[in-house]
Protein backbone atom coordinates (compact mmCIF):
# COMPACT_ATOMS: atom_id res chain seq x y z
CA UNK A 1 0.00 0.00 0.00
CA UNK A 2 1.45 3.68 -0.89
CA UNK A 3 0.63 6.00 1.18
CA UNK A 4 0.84 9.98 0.60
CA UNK A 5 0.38 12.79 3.01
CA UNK A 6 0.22 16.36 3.50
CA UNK A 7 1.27 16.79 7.38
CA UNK A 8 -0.15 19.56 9.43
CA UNK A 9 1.60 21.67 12.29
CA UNK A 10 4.89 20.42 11.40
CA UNK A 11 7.76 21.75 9.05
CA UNK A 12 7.66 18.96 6.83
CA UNK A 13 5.94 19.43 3.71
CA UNK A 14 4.85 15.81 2.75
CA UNK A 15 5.24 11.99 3.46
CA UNK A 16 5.74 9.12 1.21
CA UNK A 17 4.78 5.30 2.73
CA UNK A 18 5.29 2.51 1.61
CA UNK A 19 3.52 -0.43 3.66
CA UNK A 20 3.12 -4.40 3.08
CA UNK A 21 2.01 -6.97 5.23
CA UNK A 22 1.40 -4.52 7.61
CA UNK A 23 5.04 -3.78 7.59
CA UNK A 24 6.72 0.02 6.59
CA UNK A 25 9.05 -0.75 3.73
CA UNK A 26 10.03 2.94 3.13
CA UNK A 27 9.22 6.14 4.69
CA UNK A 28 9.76 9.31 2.61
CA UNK A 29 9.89 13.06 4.12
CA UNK A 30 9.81 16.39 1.86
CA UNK A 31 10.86 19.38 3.98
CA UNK A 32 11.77 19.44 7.80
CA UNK A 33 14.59 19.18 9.95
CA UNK A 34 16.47 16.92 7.31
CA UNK A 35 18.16 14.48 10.01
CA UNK A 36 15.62 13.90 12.33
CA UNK A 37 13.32 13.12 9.19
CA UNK A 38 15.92 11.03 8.08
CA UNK A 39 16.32 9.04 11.34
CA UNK A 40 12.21 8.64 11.95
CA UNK A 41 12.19 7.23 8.54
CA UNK A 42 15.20 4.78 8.94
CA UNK A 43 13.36 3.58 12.53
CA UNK A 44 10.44 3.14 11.19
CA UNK A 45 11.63 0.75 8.29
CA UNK A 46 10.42 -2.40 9.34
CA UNK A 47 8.04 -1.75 11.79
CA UNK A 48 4.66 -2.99 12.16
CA UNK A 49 2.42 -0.05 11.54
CA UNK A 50 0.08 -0.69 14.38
CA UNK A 51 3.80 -0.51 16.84
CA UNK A 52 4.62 2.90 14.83
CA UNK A 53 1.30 4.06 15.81
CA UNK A 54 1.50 3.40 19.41
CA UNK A 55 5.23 4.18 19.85
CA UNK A 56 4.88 7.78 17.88
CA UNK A 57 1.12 8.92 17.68
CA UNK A 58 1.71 11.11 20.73
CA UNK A 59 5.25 12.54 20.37
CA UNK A 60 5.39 16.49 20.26
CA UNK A 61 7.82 18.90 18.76
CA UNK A 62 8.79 21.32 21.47
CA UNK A 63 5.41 23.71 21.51
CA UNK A 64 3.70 22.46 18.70
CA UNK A 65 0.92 19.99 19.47
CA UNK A 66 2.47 17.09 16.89
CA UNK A 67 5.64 16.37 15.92
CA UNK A 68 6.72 14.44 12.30
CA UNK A 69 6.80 11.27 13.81
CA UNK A 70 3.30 11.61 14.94
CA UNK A 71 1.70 13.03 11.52
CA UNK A 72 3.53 9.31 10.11
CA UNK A 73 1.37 8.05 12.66
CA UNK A 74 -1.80 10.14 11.90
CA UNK A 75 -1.22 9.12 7.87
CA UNK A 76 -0.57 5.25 9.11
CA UNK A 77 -3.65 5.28 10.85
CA UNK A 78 -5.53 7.07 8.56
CA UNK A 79 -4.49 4.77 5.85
CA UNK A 80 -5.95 1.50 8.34
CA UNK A 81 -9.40 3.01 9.04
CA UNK A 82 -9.95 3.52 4.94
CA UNK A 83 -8.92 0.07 4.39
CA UNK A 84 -11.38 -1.31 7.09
């Protein structure tokens, strides 16, 4: 499953997925703080989705409300309840 998403409150601009078997494959940020995007992406790789989600979903970035790691969870989770 691909998975593209706009992120909102964060200073990334857009996020790539790529999911199988309920697996993350590849993880894909455009914009934002380039090695901390870099790093959530190369974590996530091989993750179940549903661990992503519950490991990340909450994570802020200092006073913002959400953080880039949680808007992969929003778009992960997101992506579950369409499918269902």
């Amino acid at each position: 499953m691909e998975i593209e998403y706009t992120p909102r409150g964060v200073c990334s601009r857009h996020i790539h997925v790529d999911v199988e078997d309920g697996t993350i494959r590849e993880v894909k940020f455009t914009g934002g703080c380039s090695g901390n995007t870099q790093g959530v992406a190369a974590l996530a790789q091989g993750m179940k989705v549903e661990d992503y989600i519950a490991r990340c979903k909450d994570i802020k970035c200092g006073h913002k409300p959400t953080s880039c790691p949680a808007q992969l969870a929003l778009a992960l989770e997101q992506a579950l309840q369409s499918q269902a």
